[in-house]
C-alpha atoms as a PDB file:
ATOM      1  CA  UNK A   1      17.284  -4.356 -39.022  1.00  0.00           C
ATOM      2  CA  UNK A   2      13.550  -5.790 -39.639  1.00  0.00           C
ATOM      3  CA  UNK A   3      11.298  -6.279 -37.669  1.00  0.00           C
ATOM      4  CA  UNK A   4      10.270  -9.547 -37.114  1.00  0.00           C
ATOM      5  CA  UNK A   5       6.124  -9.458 -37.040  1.00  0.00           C
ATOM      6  CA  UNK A   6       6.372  -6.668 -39.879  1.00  0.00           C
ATOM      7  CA  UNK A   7       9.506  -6.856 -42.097  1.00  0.00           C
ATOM      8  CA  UNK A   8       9.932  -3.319 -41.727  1.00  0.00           C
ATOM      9  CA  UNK A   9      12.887  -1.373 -41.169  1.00  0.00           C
ATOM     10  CA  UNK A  10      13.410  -1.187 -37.443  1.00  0.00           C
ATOM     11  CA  UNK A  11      16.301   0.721 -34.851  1.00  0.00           C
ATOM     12  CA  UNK A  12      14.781  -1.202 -31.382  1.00  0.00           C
ATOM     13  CA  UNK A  13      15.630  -4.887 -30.134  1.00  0.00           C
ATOM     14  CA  UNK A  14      15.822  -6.534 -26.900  1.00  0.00           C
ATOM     15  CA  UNK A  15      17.700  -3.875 -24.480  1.00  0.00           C
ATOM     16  CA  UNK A  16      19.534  -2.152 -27.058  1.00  0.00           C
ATOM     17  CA  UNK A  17      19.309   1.649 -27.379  1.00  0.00           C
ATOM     18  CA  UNK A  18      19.227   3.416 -30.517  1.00  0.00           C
ATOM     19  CA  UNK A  19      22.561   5.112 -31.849  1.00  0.00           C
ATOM     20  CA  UNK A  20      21.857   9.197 -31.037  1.00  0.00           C
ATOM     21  CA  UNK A  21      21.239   9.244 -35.394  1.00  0.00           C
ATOM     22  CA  UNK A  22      18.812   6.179 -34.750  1.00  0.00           C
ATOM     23  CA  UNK A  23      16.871   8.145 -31.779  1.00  0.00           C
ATOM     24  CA  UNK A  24      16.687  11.302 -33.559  1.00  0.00           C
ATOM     25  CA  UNK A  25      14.711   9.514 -36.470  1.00  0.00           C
ATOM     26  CA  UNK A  26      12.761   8.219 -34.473  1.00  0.00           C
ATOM     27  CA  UNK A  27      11.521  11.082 -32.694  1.00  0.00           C
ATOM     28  CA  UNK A  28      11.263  12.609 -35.901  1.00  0.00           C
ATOM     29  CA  UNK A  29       8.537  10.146 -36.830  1.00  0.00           C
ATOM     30  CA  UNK A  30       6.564  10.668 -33.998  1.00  0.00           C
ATOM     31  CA  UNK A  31       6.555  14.348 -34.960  1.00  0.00           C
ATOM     32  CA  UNK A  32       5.650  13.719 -38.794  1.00  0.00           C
ATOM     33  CA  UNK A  33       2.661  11.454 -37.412  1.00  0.00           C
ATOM     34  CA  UNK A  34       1.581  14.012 -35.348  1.00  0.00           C
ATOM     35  CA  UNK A  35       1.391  16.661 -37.935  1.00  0.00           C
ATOM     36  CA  UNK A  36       0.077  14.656 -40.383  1.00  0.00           C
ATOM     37  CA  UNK A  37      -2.623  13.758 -38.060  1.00  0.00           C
ATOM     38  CA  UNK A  38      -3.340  17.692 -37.186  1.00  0.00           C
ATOM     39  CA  UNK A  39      -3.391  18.037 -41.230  1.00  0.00           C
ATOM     40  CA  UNK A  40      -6.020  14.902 -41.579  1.00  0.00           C
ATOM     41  CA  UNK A  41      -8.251  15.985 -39.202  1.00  0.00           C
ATOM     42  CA  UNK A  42      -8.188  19.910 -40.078  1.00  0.00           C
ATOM     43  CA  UNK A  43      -9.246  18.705 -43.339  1.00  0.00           C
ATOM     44  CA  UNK A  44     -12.042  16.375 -42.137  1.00  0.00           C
ATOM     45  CA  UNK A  45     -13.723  19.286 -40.270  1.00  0.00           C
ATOM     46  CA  UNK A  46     -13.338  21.453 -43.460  1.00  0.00           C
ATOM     47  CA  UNK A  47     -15.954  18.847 -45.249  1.00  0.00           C
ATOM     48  CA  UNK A  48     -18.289  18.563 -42.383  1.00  0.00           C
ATOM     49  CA  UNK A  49     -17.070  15.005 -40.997  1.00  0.00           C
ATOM     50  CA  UNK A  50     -16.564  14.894 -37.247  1.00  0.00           C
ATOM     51  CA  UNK A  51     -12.901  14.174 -35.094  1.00  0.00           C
ATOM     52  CA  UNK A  52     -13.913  13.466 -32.119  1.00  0.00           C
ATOM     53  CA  UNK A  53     -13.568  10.928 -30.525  1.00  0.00           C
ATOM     54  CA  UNK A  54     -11.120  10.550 -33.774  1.00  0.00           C
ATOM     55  CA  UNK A  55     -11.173   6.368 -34.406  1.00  0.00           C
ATOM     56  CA  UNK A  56     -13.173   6.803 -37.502  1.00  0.00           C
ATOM     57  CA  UNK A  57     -10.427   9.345 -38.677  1.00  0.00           C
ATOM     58  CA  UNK A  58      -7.333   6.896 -37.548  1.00  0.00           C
ATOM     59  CA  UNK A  59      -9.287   3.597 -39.062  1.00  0.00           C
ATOM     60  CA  UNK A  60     -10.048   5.436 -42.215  1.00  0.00           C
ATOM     61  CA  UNK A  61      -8.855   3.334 -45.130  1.00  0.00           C
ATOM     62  CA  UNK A  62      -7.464   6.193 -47.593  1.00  0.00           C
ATOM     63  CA  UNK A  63      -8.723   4.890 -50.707  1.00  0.00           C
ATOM     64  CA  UNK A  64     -12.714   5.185 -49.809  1.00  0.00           C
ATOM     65  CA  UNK A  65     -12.263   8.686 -50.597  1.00  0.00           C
ATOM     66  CA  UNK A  66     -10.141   8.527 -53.694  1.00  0.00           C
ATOM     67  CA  UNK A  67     -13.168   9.124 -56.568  1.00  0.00           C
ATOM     68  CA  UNK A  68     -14.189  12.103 -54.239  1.00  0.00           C
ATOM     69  CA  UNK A  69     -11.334  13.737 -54.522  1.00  0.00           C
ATOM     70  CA  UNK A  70     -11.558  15.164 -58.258  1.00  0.00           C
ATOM     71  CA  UNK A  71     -14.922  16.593 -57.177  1.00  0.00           C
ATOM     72  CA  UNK A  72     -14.195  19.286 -54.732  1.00  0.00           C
ATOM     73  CA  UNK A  73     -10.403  21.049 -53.727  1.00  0.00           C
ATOM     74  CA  UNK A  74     -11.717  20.004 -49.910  1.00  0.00           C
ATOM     75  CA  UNK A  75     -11.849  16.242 -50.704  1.00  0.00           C
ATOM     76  CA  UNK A  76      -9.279  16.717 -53.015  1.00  0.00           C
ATOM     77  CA  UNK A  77      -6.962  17.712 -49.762  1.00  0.00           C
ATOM     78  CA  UNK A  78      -9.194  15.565 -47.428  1.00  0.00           C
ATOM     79  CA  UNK A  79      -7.261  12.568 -49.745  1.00  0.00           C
ATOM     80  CA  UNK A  80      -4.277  13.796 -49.967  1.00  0.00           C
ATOM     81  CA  UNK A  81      -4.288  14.625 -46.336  1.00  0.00           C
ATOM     82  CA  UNK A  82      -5.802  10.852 -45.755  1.00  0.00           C
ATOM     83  CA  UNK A  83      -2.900   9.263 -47.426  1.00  0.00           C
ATOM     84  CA  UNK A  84       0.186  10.990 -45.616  1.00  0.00           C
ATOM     85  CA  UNK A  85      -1.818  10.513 -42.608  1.00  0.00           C
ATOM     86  CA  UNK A  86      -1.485   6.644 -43.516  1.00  0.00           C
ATOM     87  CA  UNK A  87       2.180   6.223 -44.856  1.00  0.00           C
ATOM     88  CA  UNK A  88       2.712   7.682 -41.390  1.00  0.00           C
ATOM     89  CA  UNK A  89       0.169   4.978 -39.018  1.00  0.00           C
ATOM     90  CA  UNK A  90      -0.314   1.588 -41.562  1.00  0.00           C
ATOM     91  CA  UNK A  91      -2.550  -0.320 -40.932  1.00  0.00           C
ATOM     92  CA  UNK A  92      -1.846  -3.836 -39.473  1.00  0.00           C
ATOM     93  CA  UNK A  93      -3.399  -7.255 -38.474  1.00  0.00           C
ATOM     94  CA  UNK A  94      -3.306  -8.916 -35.261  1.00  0.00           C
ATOM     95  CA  UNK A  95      -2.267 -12.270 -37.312  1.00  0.00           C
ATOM     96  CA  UNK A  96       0.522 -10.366 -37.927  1.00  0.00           C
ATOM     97  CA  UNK A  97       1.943 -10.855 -35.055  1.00  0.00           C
ATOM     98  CA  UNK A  98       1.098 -14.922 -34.451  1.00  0.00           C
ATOM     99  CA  UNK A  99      -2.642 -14.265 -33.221  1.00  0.00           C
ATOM    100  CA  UNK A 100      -5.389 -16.200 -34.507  1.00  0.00           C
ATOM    101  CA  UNK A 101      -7.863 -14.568 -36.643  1.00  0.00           C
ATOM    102  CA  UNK A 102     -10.530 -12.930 -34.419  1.00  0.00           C
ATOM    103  CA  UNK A 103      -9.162 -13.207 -31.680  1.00  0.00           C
ATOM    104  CA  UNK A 104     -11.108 -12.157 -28.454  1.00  0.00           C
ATOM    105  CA  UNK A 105      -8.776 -11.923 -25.587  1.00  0.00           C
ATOM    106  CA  UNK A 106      -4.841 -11.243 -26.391  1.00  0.00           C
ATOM    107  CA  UNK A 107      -3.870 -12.867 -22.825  1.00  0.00           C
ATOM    108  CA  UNK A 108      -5.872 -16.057 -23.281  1.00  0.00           C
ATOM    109  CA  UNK A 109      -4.955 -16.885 -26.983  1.00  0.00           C
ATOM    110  CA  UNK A 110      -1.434 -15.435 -26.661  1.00  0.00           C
ATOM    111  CA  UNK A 111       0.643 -15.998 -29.824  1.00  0.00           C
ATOM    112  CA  UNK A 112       3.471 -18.466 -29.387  1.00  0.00           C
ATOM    113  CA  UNK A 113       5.912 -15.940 -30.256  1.00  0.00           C
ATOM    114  CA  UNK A 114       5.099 -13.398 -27.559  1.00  0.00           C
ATOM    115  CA  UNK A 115       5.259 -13.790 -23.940  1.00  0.00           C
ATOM    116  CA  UNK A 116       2.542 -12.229 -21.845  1.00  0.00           C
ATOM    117  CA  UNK A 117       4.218  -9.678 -19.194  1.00  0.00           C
ATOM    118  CA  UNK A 118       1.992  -7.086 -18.330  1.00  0.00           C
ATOM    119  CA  UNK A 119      -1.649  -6.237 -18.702  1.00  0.00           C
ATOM    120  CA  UNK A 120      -3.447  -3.081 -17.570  1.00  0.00           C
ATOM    121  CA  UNK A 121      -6.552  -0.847 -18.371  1.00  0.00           C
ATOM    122  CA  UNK A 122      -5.162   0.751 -21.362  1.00  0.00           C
ATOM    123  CA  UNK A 123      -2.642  -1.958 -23.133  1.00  0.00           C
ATOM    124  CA  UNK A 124      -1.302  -5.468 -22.867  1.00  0.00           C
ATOM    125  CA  UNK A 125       2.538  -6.146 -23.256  1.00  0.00           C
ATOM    126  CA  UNK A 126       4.227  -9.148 -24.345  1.00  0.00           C
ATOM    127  CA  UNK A 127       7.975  -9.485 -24.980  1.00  0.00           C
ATOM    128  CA  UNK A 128       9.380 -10.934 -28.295  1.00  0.00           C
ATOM    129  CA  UNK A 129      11.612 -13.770 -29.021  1.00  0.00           C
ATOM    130  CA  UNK A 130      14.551 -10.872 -29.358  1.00  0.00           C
ATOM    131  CA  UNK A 131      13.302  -9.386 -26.094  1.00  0.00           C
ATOM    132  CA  UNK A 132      11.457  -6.648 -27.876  1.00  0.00           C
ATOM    133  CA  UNK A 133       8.514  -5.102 -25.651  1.00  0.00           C
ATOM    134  CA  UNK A 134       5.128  -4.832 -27.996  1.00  0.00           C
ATOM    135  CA  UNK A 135       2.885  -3.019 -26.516  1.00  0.00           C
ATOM    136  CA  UNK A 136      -1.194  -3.379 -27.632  1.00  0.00           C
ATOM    137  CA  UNK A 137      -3.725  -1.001 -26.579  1.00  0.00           C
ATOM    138  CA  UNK A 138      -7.313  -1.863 -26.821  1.00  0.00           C
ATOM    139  CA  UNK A 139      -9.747   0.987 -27.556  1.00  0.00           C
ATOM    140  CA  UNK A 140     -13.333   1.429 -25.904  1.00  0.00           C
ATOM    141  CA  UNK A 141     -16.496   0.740 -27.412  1.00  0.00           C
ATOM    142  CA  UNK A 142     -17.309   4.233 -27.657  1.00  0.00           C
ATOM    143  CA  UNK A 143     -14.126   4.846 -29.487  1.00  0.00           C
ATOM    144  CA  UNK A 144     -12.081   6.860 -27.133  1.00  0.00           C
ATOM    145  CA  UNK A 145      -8.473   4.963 -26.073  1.00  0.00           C
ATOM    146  CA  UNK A 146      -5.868   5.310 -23.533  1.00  0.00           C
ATOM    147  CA  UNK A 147      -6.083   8.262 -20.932  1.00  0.00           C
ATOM    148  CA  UNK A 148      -5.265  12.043 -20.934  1.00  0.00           C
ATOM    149  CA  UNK A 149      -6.182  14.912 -18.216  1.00  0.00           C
ATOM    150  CA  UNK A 150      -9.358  16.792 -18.040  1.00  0.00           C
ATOM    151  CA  UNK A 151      -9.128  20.101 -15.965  1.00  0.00           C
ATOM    152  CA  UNK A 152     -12.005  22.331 -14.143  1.00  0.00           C
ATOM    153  CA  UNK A 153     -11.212  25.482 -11.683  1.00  0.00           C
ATOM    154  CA  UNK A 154     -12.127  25.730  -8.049  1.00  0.00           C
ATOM    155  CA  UNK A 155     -12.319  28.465  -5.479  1.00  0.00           C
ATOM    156  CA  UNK A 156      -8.889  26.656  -4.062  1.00  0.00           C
ATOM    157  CA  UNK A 157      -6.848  25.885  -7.167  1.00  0.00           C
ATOM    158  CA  UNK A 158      -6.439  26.890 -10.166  1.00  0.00           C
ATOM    159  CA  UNK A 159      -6.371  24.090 -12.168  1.00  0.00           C
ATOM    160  CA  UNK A 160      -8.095  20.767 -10.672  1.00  0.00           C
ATOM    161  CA  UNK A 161      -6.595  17.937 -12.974  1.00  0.00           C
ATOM    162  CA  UNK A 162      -8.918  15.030 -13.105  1.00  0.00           C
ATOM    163  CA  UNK A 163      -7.735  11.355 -15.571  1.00  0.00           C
ATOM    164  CA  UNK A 164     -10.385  11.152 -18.682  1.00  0.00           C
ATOM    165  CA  UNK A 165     -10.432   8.914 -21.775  1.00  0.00           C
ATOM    166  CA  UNK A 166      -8.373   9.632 -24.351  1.00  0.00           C
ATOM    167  CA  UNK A 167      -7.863   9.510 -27.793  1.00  0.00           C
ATOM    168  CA  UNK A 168      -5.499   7.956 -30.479  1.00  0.00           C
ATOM    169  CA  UNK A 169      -4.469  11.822 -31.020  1.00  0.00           C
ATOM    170  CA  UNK A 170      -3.141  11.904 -27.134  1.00  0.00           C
ATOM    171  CA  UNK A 171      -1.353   8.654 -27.417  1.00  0.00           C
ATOM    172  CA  UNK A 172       0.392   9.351 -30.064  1.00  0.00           C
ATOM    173  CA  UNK A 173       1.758  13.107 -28.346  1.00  0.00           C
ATOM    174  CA  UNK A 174       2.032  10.731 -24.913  1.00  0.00           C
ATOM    175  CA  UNK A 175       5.022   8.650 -27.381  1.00  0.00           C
ATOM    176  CA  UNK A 176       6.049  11.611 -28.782  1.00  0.00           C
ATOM    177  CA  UNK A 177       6.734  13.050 -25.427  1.00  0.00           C
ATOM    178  CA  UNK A 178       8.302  10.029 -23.815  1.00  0.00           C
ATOM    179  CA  UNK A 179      10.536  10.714 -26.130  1.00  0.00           C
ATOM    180  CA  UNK A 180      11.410  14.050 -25.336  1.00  0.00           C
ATOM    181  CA  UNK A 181      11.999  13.015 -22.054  1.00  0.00           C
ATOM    182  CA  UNK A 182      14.462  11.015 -22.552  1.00  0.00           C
ATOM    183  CA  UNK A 183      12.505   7.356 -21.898  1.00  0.00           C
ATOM    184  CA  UNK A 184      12.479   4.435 -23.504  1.00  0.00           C
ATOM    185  CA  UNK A 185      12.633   4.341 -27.164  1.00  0.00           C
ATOM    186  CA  UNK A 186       9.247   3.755 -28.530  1.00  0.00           C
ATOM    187  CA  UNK A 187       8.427   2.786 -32.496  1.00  0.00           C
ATOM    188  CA  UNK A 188       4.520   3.109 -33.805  1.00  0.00           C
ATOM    189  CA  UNK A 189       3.805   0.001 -35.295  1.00  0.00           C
ATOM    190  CA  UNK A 190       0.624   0.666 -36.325  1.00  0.00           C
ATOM    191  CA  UNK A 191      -3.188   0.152 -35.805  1.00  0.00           C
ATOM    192  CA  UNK A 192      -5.913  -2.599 -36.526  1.00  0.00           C
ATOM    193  CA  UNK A 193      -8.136  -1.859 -38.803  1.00  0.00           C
ATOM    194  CA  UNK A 194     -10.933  -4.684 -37.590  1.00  0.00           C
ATOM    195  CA  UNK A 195     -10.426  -3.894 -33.629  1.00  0.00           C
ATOM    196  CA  UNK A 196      -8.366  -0.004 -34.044  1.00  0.00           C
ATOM    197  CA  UNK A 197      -5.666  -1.912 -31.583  1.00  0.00           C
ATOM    198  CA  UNK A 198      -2.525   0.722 -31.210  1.00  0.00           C
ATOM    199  CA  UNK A 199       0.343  -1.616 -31.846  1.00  0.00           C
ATOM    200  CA  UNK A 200       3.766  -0.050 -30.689  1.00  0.00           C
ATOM    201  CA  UNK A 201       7.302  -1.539 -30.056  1.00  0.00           C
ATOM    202  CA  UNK A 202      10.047  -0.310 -27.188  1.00  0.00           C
ATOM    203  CA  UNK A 203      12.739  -0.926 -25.981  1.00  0.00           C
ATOM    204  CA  UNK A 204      13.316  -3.503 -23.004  1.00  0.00           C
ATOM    205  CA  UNK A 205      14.432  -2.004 -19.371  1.00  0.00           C
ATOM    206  CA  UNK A 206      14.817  -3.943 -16.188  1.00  0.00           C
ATOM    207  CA  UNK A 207      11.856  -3.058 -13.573  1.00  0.00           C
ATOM    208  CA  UNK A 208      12.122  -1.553 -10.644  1.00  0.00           C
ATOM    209  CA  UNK A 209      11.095  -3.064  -7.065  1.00  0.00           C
ATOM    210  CA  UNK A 210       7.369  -3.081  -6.820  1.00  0.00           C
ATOM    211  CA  UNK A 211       5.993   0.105  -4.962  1.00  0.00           C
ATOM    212  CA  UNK A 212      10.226   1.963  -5.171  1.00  0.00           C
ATOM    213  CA  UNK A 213       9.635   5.397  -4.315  1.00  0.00           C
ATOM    214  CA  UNK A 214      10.288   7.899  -7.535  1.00  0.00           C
ATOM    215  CA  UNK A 215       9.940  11.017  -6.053  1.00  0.00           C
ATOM    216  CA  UNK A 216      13.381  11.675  -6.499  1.00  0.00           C
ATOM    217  CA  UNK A 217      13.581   9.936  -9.789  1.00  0.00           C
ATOM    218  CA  UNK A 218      11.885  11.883 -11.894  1.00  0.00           C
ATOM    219  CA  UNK A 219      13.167  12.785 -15.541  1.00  0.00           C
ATOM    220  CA  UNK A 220      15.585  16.038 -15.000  1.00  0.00           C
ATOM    221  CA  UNK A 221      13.433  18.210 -17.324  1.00  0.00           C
ATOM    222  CA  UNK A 222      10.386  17.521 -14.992  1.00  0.00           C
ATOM    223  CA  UNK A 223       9.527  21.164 -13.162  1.00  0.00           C
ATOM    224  CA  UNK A 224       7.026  20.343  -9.729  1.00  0.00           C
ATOM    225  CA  UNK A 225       3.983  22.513  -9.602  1.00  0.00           C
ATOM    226  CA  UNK A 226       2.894  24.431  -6.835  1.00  0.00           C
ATOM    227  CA  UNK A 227      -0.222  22.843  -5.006  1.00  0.00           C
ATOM    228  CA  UNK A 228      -1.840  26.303  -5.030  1.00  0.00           C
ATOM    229  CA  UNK A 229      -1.815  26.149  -8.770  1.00  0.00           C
ATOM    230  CA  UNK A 230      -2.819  22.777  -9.021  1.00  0.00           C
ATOM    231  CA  UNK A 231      -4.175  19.372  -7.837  1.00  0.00           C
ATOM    232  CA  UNK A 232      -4.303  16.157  -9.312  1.00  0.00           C
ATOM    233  CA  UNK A 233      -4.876  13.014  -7.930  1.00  0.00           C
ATOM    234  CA  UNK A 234      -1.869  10.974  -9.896  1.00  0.00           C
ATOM    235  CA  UNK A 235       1.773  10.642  -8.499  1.00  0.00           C
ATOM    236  CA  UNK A 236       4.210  13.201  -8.847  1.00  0.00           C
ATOM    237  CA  UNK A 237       2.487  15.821 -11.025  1.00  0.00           C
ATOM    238  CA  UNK A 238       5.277  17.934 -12.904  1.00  0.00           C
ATOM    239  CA  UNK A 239       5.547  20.466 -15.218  1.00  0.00           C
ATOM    240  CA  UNK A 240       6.901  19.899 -18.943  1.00  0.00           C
ATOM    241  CA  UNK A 241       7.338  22.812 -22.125  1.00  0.00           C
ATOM    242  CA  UNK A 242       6.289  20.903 -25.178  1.00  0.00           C
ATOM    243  CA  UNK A 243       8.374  23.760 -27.762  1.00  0.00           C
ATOM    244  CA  UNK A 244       6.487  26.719 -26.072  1.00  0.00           C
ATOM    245  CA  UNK A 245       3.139  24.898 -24.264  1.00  0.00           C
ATOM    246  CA  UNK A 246       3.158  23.850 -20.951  1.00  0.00           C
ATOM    247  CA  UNK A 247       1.928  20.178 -20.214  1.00  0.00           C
ATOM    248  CA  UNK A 248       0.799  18.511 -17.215  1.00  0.00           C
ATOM    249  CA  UNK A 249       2.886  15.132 -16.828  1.00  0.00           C
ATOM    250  CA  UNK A 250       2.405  12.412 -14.172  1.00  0.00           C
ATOM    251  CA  UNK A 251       2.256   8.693 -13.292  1.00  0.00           C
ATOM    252  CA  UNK A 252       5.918   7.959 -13.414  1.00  0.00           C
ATOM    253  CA  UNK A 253       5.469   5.602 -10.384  1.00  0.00           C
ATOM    254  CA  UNK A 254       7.919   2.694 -10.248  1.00  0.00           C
ATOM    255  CA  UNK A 255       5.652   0.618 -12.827  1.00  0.00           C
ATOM    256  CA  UNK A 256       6.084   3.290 -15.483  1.00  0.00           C
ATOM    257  CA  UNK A 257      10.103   3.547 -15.324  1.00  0.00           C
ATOM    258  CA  UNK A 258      12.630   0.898 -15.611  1.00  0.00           C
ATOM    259  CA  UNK A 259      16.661   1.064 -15.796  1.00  0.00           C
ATOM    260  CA  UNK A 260      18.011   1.163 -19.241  1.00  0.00           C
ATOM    261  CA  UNK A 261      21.028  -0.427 -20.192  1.00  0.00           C
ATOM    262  CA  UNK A 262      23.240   2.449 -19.979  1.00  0.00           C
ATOM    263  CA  UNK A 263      22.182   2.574 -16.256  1.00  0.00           C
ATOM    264  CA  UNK A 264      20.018   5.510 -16.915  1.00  0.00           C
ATOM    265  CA  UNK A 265      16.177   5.525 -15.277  1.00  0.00           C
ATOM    266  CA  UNK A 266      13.515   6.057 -18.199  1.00  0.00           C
ATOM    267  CA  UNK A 267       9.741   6.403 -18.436  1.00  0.00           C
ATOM    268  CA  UNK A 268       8.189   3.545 -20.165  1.00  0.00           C
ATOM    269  CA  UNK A 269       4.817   5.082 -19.487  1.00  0.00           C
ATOM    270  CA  UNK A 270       3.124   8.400 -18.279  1.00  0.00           C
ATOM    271  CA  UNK A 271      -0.182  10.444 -18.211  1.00  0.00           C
ATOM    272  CA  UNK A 272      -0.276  13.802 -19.830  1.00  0.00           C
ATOM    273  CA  UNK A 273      -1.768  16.810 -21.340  1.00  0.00           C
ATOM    274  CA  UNK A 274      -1.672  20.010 -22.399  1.00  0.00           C
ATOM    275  CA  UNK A 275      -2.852  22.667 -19.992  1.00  0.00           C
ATOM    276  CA  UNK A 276      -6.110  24.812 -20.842  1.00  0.00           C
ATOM    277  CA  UNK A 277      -4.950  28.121 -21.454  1.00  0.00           C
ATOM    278  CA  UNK A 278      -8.042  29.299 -21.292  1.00  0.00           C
ATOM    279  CA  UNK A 279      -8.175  28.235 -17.938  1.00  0.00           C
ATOM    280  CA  UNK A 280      -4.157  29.079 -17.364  1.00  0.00           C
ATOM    281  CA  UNK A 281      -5.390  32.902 -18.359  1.00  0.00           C
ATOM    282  CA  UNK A 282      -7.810  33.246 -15.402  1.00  0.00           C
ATOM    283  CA  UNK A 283      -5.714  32.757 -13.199  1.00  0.00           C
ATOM    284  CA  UNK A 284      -2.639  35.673 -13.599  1.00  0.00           C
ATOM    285  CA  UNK A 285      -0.324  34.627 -10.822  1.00  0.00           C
ATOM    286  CA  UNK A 286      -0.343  31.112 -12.789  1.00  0.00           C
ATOM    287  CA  UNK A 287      -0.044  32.947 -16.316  1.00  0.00           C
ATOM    288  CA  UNK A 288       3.022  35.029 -14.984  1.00  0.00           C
ATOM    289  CA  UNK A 289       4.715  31.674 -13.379  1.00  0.00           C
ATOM    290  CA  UNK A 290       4.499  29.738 -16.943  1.00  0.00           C
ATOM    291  CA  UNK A 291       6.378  32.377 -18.862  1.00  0.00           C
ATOM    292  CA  UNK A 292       8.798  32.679 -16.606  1.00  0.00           C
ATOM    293  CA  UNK A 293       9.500  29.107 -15.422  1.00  0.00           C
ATOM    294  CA  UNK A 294       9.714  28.281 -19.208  1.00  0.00           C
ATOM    295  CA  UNK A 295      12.964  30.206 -19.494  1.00  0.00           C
ATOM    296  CA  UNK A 296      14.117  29.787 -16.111  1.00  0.00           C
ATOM    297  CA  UNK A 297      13.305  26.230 -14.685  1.00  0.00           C
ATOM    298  CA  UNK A 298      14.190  26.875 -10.921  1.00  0.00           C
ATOM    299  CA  UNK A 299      12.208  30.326 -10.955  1.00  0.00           C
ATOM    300  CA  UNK A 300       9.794  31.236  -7.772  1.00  0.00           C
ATOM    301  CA  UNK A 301       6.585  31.426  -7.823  1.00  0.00           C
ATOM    302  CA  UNK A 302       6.358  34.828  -6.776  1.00  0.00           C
ATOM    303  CA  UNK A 303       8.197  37.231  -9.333  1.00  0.00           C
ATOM    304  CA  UNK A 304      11.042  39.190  -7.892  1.00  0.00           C
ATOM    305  CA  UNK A 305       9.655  43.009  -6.561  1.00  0.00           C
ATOM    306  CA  UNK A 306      11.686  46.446  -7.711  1.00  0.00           C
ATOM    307  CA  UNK A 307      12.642  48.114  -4.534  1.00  0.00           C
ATOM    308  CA  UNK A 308      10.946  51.011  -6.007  1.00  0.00           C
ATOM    309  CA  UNK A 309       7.776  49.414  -5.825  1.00  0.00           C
ATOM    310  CA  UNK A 310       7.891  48.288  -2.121  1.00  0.00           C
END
């Protein structure tokens, strides 16, 4: 398939989920982008040129550093590094998707092939003329997008978890880990190079009843967290092993799943991020939970005693 707005190849549209080949591909991607993106911005800080917030790295056009890169084996990778970054996140246009040129407000001058259906601090979503979901997420002046965690330590928790800005960086691991959970396939179109709009694609569910209680709904991979080890003022804070880190995940409310077509209840949407190990290591009770929970998912917080040493 192509995608209508792009012409690029394409697994999502309307309701349909990807064949398990299709979704494997796809998650693939999401990997590749994120790796390419470590290897872009490892090689920006090698030649002196900051990454955070990282817009100027993700709206980079990859040619303005082509005659640089004979000069010096730094640019010389910062290029190379530049241009698998972009094969991985194109650029785009919003035109490209029926809005007019400079276009102020996505809701107001709506292109006439989307329909408006949600809008929220971090994106706007419309739904295609195939029933498509695109999803467009406007960045902040100060170049920061989207949201992630940011954690401190009290005298009565470990880890206090607190909603910051984010960055393109932790949108593109919050896809990647939808994914991984199981949710609602999600395609990277790309970004705008004018406004740095994230453009991304996914796959249409049915909602849920406003304010439906997800405790109990939460993806099976989810592991709760002990309040002594940490609060956070989100819903349902869980516990997820990205390979070998642990991640804080939360905000699966009823706005942020929907029912697939397969019957099967799948984030759309989530907040996330990695937890500081720094912060993880001063705290030992905490330390000694992660390892083991990571190999055994329904294991207590307190570690099981030898007799001997009662």
């Amino acid at each position: 398939m192509q995608d209508p707005f792009t012409g690029k190849p394409t697994c999502l549209q309307g309701s349909r989920l990807p064949r398990p080949e299709e979704w494997s591909a796809l998650q693939h991607d999401h990997g590749r982008r994120l790796e390419a993106l470590a290897r872009f911005s490892t090689a920006a800080a090698q030649v002196g040129i900051g990454t955070y917030p990282d817009d100027d790295l993700v709206l980079w056009d990859a040619d303005e550093i082509g005659l640089l890169a004979a000069a010096d084996p730094l640019w010389e990778e910062l290029d190379t590094a530049a241009r698998e970054f972009r094969a991985t996140f194109p650029l785009v246009d919003l035109e490209d998707f029926g809005f007019p040129a400079d276009v102020e407000d996505l809701l107001s001058e709506c292109s006439p092939r989307l329909r408006a259906v949600s809008s929220g601090v971090e994106a706007t979503a419309f739904e295609a003329e195939d029933h498509s979901i695109y999803k467009f997420f406007m960045p902040r002046e100060d170049g920061h997008i989207g949201g992630t965690f940011s954690f401190g330590r009290t005298e009565d928790v470990a880890l206090l978890a607190e909603a910051a800005d984010g960055t393109y960086q932790a949108m593109l691991e919050k896809f990647d880990l939808i994914m991984r959970l199981g949710g609602m396939p999600i395609e990277v179109i790309g970004v705008t190079k004018r406004e740095g709009v994230l453009v991304t694609k996914q796959t249409l569910g049915e909602r849920l009843e406003e304010g439906a209680d997800t405790s109990r709904m939460q993806p099976k991979p989810l592991i709760p967290l002990a309040s002594r080890f940490l609060r956070a003022h989100r819903d349902h804070p869980r516990l997820y092993f990205v390979d070998e880190t642990p991640w804080l995940v939360a905000d699966l409310h009823a706005k942020n799943l929907v029912r697939a077509e397969d019957g099967e209840l799948r984030p759309i949407d989530l907040l996330a991020a990695p937890l500081p190990a720094e912060l993880v290591g001063k705290e030992p009770m905490l330390a000694d939970w992660l390892q083991r929970v990571r190999l055994d998912p329904a294991a207590s917080v307190l570690g099981e005693v030898d007799d001997d040493e009662l």
